[in-house]
N, C-alpha and C. Protein backbone atom coordinates (compact mmCIF):
# COMPACT_ATOMS: atom_id res chain seq x y z
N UNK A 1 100.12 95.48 86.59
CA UNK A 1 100.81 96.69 86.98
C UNK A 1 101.92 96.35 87.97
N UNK A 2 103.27 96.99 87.68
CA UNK A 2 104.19 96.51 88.64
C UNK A 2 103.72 97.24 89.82
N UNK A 3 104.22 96.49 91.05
CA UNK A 3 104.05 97.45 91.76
C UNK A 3 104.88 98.65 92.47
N UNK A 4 104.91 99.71 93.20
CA UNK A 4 105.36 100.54 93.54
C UNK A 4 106.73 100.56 94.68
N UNK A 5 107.95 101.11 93.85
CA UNK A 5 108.96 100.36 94.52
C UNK A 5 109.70 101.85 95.66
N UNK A 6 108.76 103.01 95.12
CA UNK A 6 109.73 104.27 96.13
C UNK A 6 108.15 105.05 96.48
N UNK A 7 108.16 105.73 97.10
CA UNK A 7 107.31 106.48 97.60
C UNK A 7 106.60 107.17 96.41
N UNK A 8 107.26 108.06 95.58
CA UNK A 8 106.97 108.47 94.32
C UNK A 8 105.91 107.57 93.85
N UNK A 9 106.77 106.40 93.12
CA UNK A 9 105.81 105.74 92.14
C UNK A 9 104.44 105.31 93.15
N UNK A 10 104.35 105.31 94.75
CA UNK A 10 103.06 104.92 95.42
C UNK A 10 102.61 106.07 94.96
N UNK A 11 102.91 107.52 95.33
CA UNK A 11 101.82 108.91 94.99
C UNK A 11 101.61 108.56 93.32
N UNK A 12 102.04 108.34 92.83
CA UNK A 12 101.51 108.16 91.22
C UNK A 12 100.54 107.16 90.81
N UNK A 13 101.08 106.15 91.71
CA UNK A 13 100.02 105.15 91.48
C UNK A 13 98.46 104.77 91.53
N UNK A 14 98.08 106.09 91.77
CA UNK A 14 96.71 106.30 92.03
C UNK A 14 96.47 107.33 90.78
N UNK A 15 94.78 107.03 90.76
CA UNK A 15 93.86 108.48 89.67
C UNK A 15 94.31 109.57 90.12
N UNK A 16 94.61 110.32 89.19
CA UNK A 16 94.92 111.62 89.80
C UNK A 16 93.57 112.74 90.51
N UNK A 17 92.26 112.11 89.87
CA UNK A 17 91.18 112.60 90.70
C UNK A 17 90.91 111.87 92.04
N UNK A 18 91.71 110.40 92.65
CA UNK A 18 90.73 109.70 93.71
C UNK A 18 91.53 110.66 94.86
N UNK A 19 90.51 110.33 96.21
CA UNK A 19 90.82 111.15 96.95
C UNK A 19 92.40 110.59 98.14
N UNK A 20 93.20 111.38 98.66
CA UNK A 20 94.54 110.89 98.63
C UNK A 20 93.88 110.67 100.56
N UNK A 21 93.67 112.37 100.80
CA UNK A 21 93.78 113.12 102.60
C UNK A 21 92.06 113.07 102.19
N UNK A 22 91.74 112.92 103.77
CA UNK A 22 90.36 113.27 104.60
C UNK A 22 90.64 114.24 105.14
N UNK A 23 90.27 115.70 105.49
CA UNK A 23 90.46 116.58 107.18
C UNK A 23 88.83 116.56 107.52
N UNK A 24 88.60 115.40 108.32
CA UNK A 24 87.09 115.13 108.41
C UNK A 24 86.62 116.60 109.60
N UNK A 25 87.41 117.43 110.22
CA UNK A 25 87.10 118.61 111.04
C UNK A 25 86.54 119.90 109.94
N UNK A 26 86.97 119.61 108.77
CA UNK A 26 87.13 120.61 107.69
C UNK A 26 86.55 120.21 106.53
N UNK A 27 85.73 118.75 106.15
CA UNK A 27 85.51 118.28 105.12
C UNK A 27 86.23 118.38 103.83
N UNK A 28 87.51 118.91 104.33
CA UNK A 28 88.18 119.04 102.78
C UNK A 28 89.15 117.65 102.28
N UNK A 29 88.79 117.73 101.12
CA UNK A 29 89.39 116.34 100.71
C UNK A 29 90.64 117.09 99.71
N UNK A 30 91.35 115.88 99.44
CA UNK A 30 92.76 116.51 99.00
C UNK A 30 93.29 114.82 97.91
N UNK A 31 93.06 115.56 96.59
CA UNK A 31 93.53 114.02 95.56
C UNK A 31 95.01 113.72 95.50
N UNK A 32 95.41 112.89 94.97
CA UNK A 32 95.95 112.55 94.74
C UNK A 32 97.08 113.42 93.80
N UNK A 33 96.42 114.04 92.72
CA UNK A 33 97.21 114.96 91.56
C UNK A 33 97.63 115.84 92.82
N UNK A 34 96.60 116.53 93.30
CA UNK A 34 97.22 117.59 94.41
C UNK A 34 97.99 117.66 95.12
N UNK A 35 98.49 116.11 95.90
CA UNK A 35 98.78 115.72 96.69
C UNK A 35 100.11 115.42 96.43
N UNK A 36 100.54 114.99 95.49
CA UNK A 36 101.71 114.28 94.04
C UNK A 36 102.80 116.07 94.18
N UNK A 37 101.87 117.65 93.85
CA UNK A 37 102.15 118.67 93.17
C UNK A 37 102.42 119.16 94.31
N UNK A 38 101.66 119.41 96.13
CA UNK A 38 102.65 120.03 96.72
C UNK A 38 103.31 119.30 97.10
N UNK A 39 103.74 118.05 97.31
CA UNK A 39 105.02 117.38 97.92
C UNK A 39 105.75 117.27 97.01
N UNK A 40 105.49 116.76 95.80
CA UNK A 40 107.31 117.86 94.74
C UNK A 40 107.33 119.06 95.03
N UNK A 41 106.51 120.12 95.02
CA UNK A 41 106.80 121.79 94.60
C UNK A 41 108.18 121.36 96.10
N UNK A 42 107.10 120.87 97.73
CA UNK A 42 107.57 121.24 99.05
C UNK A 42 109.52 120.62 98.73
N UNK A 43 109.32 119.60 98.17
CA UNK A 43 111.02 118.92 98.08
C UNK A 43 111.82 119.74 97.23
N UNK A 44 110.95 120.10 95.96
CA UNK A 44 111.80 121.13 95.27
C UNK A 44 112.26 122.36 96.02
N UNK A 45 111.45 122.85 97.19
CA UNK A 45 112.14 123.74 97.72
C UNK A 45 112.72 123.63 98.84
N UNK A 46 112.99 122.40 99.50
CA UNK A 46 114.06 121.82 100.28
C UNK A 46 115.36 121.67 99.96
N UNK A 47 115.26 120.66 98.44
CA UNK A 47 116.50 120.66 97.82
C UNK A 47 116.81 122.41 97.35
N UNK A 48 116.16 122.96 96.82
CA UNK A 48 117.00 124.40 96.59
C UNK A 48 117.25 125.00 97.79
N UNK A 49 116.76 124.95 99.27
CA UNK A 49 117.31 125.16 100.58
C UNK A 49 118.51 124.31 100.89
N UNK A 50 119.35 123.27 100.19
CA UNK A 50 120.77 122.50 100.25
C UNK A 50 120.29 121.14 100.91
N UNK A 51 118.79 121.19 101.13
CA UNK A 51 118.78 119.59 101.56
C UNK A 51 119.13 118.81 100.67
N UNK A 52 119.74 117.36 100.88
CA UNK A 52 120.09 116.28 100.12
C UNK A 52 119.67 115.27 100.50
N UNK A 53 120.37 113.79 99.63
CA UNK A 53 119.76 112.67 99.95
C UNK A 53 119.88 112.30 101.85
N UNK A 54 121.51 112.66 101.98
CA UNK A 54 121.87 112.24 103.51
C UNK A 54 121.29 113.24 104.43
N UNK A 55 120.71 114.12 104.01
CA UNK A 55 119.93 114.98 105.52
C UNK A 55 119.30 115.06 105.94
N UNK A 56 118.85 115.12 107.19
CA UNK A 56 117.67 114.76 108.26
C UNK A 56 116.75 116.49 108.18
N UNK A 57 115.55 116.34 107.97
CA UNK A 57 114.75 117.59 108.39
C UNK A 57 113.76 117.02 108.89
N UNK A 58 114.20 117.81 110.57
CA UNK A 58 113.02 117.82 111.33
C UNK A 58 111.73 118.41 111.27
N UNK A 59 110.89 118.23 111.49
CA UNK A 59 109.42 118.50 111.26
C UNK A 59 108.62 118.35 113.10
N UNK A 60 108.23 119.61 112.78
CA UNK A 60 107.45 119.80 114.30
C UNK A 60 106.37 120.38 114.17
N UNK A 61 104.82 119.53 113.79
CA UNK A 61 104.27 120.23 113.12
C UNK A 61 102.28 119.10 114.21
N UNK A 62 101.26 120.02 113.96
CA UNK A 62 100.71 119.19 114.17
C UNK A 62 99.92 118.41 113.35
N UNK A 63 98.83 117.06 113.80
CA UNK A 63 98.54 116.11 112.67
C UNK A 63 97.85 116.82 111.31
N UNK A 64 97.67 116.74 110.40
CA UNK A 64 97.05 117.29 109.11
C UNK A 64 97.90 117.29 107.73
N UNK A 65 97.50 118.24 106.94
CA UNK A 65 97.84 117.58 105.31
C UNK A 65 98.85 118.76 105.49
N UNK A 66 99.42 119.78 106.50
CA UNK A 66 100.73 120.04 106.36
C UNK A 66 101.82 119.29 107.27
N UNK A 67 101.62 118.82 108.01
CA UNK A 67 102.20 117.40 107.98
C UNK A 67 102.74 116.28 107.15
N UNK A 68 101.57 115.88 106.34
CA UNK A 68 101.48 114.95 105.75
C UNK A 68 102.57 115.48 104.62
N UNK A 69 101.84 116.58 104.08
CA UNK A 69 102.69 117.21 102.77
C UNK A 69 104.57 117.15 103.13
N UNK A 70 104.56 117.89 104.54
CA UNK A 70 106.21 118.16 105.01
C UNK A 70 107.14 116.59 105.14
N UNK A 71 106.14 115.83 105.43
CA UNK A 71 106.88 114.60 105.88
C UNK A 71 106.88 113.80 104.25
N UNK A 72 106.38 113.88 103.34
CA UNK A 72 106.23 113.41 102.85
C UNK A 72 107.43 114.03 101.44
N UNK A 73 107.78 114.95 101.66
CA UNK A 73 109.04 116.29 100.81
C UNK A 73 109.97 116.28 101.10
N UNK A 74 110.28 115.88 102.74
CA UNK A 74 111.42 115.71 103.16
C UNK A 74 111.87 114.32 102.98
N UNK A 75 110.83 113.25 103.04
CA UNK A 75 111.27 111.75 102.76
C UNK A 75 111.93 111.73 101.19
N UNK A 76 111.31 112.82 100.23
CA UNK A 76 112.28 112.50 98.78
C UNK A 76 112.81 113.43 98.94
N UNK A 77 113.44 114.62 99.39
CA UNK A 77 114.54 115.19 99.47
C UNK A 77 115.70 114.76 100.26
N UNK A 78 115.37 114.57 101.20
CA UNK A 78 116.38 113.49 102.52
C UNK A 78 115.62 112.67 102.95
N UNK A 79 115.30 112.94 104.84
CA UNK A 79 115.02 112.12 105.17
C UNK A 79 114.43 112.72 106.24
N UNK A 80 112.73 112.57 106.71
CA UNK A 80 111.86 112.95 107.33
C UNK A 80 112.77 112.60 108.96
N UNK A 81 112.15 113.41 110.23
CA UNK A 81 112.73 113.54 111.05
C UNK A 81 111.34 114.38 111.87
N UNK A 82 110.03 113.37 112.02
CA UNK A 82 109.20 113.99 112.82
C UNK A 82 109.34 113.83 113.77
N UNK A 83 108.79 115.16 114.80
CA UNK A 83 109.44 115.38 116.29
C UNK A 83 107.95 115.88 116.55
N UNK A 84 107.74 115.40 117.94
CA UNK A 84 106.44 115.52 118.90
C UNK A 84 106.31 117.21 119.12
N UNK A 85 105.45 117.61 118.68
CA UNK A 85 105.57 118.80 118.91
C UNK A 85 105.16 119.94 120.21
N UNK A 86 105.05 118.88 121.21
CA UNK A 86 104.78 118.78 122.57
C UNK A 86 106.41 118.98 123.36
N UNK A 87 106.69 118.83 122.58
CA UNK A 87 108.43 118.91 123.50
C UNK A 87 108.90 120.07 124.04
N UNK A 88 109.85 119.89 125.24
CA UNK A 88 110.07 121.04 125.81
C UNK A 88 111.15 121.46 125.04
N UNK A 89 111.79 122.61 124.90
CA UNK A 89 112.85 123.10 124.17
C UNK A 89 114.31 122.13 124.22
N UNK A 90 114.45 121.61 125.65
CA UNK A 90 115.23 120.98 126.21
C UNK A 90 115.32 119.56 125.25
N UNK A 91 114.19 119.04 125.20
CA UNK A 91 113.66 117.93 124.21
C UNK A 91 114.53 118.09 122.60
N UNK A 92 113.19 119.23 122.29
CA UNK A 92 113.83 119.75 120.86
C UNK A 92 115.56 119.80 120.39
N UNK A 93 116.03 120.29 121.20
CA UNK A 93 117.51 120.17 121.23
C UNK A 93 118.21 119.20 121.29
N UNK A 94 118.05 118.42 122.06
CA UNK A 94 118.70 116.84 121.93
C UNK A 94 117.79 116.15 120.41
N UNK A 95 117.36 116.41 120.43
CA UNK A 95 116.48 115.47 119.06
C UNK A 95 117.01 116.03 117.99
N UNK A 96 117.16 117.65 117.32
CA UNK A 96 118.17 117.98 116.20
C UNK A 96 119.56 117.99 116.48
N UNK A 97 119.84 117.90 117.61
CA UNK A 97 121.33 117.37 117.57
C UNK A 97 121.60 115.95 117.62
N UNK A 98 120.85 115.10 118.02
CA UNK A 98 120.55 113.65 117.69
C UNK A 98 120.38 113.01 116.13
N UNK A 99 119.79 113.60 115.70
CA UNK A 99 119.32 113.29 114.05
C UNK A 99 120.07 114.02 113.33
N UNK A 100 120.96 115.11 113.78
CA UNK A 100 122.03 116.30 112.94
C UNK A 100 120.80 116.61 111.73
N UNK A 101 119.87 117.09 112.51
CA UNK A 101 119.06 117.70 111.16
C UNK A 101 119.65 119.16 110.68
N UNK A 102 119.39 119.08 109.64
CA UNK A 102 119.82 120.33 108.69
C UNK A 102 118.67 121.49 108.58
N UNK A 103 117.70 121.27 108.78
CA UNK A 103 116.54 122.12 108.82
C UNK A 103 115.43 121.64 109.77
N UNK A 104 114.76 122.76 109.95
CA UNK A 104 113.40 122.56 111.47
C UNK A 104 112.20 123.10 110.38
N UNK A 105 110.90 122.71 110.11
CA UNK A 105 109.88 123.03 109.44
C UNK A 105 108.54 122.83 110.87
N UNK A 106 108.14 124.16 110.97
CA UNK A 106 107.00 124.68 112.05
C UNK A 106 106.06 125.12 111.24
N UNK A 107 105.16 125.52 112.09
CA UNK A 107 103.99 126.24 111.64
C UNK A 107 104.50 127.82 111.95
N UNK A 108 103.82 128.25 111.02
CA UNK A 108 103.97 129.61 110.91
C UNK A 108 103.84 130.86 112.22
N UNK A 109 103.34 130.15 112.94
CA UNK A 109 103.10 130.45 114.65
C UNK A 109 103.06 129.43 115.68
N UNK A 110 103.73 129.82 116.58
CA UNK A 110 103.78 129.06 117.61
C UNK A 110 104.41 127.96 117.78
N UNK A 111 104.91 127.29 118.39
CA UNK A 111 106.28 125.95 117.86
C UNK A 111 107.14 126.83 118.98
N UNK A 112 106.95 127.80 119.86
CA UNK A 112 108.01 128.09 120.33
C UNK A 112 108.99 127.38 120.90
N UNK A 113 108.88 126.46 121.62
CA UNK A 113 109.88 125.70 122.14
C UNK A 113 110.93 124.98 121.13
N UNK A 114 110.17 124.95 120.08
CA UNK A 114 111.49 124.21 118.82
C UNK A 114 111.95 125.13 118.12
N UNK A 115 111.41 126.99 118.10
CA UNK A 115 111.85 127.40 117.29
C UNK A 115 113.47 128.35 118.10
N UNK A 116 112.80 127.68 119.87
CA UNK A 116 114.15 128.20 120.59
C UNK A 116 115.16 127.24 120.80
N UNK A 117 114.91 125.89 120.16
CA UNK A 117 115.63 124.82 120.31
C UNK A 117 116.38 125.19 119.30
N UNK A 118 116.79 125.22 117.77
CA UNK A 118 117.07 125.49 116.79
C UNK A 118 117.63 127.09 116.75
N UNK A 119 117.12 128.16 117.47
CA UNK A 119 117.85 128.92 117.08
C UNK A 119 119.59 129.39 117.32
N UNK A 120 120.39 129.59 116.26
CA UNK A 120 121.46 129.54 115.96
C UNK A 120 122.33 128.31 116.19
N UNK A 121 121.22 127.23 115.37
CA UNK A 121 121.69 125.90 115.21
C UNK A 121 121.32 125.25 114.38
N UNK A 122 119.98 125.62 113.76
CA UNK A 122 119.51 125.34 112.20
C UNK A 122 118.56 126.11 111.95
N UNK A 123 118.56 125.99 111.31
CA UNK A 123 117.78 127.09 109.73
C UNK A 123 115.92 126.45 110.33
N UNK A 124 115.08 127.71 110.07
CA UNK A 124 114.05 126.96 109.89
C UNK A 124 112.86 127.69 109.67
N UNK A 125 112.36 126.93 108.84
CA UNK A 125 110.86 127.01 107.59
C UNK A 125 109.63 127.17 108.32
N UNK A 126 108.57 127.50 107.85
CA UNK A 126 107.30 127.61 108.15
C UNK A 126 106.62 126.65 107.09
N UNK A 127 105.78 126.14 107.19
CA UNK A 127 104.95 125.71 106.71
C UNK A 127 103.12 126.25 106.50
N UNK A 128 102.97 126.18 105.57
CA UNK A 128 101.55 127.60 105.71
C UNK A 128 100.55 126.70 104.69
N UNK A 129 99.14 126.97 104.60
CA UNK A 129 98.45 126.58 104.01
C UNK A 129 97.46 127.68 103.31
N UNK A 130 97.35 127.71 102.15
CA UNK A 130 96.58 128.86 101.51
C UNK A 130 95.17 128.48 101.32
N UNK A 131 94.49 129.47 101.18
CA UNK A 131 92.81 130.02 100.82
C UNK A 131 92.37 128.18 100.08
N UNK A 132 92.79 128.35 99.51
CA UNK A 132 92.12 126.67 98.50
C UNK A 132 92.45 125.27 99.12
N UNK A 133 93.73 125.37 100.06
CA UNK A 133 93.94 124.34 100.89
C UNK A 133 95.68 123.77 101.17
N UNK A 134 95.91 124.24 99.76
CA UNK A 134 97.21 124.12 99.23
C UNK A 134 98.00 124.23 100.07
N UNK A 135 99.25 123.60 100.19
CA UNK A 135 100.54 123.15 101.57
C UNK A 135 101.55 123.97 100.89
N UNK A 136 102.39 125.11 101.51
CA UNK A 136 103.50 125.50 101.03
C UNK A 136 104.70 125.75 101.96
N UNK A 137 106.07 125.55 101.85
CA UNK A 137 106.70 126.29 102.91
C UNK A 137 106.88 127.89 102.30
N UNK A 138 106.44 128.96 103.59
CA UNK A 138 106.01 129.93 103.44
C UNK A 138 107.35 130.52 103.07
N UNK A 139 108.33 130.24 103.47
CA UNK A 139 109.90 131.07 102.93
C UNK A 139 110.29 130.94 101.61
N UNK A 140 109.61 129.77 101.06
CA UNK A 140 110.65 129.01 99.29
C UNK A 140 110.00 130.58 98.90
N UNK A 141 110.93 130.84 97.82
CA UNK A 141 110.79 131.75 96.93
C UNK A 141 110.10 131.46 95.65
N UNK A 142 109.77 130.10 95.42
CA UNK A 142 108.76 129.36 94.35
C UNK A 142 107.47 129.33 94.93
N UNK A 143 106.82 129.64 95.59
CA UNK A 143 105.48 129.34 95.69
C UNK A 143 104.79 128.89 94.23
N UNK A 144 104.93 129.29 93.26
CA UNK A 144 104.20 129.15 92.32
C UNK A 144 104.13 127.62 91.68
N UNK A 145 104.96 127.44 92.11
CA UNK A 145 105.79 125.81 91.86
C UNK A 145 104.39 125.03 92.81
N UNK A 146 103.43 125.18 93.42
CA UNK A 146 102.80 124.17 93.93
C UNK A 146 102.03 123.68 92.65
N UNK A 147 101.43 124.64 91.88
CA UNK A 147 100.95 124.11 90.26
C UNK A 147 101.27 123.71 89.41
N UNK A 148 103.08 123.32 89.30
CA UNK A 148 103.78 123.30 88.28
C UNK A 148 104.29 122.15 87.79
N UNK A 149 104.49 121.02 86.97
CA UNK A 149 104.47 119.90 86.97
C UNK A 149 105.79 119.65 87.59
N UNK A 150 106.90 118.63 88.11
CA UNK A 150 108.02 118.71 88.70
C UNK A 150 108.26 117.81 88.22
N UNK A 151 109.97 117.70 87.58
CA UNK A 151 111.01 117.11 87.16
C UNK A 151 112.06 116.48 88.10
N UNK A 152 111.65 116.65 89.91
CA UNK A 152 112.20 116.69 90.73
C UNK A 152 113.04 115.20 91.01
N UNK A 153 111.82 114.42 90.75
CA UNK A 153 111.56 113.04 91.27
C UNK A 153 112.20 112.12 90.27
N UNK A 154 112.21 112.45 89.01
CA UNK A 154 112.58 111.97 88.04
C UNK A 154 114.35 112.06 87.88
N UNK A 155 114.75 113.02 88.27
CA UNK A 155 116.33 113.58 88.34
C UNK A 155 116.66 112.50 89.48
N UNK A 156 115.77 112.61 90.65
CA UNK A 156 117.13 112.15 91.81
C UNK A 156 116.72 111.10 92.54
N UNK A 157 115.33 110.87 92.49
CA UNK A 157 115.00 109.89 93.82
C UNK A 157 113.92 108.80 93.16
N UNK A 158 114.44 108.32 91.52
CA UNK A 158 113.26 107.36 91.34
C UNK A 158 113.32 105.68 92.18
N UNK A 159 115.08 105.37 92.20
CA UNK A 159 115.44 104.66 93.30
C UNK A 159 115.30 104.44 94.71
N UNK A 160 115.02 103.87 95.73
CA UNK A 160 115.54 104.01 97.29
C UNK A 160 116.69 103.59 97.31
N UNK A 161 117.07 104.11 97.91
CA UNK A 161 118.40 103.86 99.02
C UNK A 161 118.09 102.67 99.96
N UNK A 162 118.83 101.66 99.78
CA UNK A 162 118.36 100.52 101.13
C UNK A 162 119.46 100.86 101.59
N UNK A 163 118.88 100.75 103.46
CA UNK A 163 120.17 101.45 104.78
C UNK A 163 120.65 99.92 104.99
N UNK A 164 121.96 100.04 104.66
CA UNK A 164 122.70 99.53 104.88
C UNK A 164 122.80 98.40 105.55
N UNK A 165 122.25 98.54 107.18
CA UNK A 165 122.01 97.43 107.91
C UNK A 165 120.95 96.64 107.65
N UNK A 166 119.97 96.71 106.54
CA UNK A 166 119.00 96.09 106.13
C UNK A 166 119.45 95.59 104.57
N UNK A 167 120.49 96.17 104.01
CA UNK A 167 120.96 95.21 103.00
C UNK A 167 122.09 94.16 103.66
N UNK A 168 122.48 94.55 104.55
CA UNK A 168 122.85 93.26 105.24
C UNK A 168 122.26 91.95 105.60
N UNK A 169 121.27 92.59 106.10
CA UNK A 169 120.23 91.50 106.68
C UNK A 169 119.84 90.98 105.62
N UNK A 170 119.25 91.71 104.41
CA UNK A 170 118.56 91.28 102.93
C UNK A 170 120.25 90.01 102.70
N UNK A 171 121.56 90.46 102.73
CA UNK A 171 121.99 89.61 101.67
C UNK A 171 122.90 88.49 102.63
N UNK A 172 122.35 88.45 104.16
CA UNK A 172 122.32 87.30 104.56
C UNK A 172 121.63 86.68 105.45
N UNK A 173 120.73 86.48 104.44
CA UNK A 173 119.28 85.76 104.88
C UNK A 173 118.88 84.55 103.97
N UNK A 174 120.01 83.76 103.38
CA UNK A 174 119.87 83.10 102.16
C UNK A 174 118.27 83.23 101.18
N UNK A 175 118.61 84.75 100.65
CA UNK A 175 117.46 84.61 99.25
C UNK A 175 116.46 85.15 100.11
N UNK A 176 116.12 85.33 101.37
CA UNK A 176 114.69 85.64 102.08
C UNK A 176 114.86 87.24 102.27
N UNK A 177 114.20 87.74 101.50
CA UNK A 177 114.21 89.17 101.30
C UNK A 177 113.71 89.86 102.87
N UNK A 178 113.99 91.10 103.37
CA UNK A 178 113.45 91.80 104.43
C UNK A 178 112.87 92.92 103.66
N UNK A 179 111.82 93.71 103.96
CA UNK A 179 111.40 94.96 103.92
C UNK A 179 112.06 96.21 104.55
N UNK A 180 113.05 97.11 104.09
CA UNK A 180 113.05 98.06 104.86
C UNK A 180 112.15 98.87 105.20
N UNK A 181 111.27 99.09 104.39
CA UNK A 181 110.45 99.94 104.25
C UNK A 181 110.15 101.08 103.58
N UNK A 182 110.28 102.57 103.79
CA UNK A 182 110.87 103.53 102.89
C UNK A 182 112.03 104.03 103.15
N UNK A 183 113.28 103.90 103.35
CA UNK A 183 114.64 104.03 103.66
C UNK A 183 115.13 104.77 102.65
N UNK A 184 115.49 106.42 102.77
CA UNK A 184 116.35 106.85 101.65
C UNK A 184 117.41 107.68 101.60
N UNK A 185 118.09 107.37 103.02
CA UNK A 185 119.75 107.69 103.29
C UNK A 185 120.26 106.68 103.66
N UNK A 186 121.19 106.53 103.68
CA UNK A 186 122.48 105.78 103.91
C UNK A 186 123.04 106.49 105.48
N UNK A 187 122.73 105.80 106.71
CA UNK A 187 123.27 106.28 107.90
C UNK A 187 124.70 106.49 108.17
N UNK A 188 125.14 107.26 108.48
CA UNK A 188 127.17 107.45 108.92
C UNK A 188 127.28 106.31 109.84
N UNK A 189 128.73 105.98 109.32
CA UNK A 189 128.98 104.63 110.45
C UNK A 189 130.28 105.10 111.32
């Protein structure tokens, strides 16, 4: 089996029954298929919110599988941009004007300090979790899309993007490859 060269082909690369998330507070487990369906539905409705490959969305969220799900939607739609969600507003503000994020993704309550950092400076999402467990941002107008198979990944992001200063390094290092890691914008110079 080759192995897995973008984030995508890692979520695929597993059974679609083995288990992906633990929430050992909650015993709920979360597979892989599941896991694959809300982080396309979540990117599909980033990109139809105008995110792209070059945009930063911040995420201020705490640890769990809406986390996991947000950071993981925004890495194939743009480019994840998690922020401590402990920050004072003061914080929050230098950090989306630092990263020029295009969108802020909170929890559906509370986040105040980032949701006063951001206001009338970016746009921003809720993130919500339904009755069965399921990760959605609560604004997309697709909800239904968390069940729906997605064409998302296949259109735009089966490639990475290597950043620039690491294909540097890659193409002079005579032949000795570097890892970027998961890299999938291209930074402004």
């Amino acid at each position: 089996m080759k192995p897995a060269t973008t984030l995508l082909e890692l979520l695929e690369s597993h059974a679609d029954g083995r288990t992906a998330i633990v929430v050992p507070e909650t015993n709920t487990r979360v597979t892989y298929d599941s896991l694959r369906r809300q982080v396309l539905a979540m990117a599909e409705a980033l990109a139809g919110a105008g995110i792209g490959r070059d945009d930063r969305v911040a995420i201020a969220l705490p640890n769990g599988p809406q986390a996991i799900v947000a950071f993981l939607a925004a890495s194939l739609a743009g480019t994840a941009a998690p922020m401590n969600q402990n920050y004072r507003s003061e914080e929050f503000r230098f950090y989306l004007e630092d990263t020029a994020a295009r969108l802020l993704i909170c929890p559906p309550t509370g986040a105040e300090e980032a949701r006063e950092a951001a206001r009338g400076r970016v746009p921003v999402l809720s993130v919500a979790q339904d009755a069965r467990g399921a990760v959605y941002l609560e604004s997309a107008s697709k909800r239904a899309a968390v069940n729906a198979p997605s064409s998302f990944s296949r259109q735009r992001h089966l490639k990475p993007r290597w950043d620039q200063k690491w294909q540097r390094a890659r193409d002079g290092s005579a032949g000795k490859r570097h890892s970027p890691g998961l890299s999938w914008s291209v930074p402004s110079s």
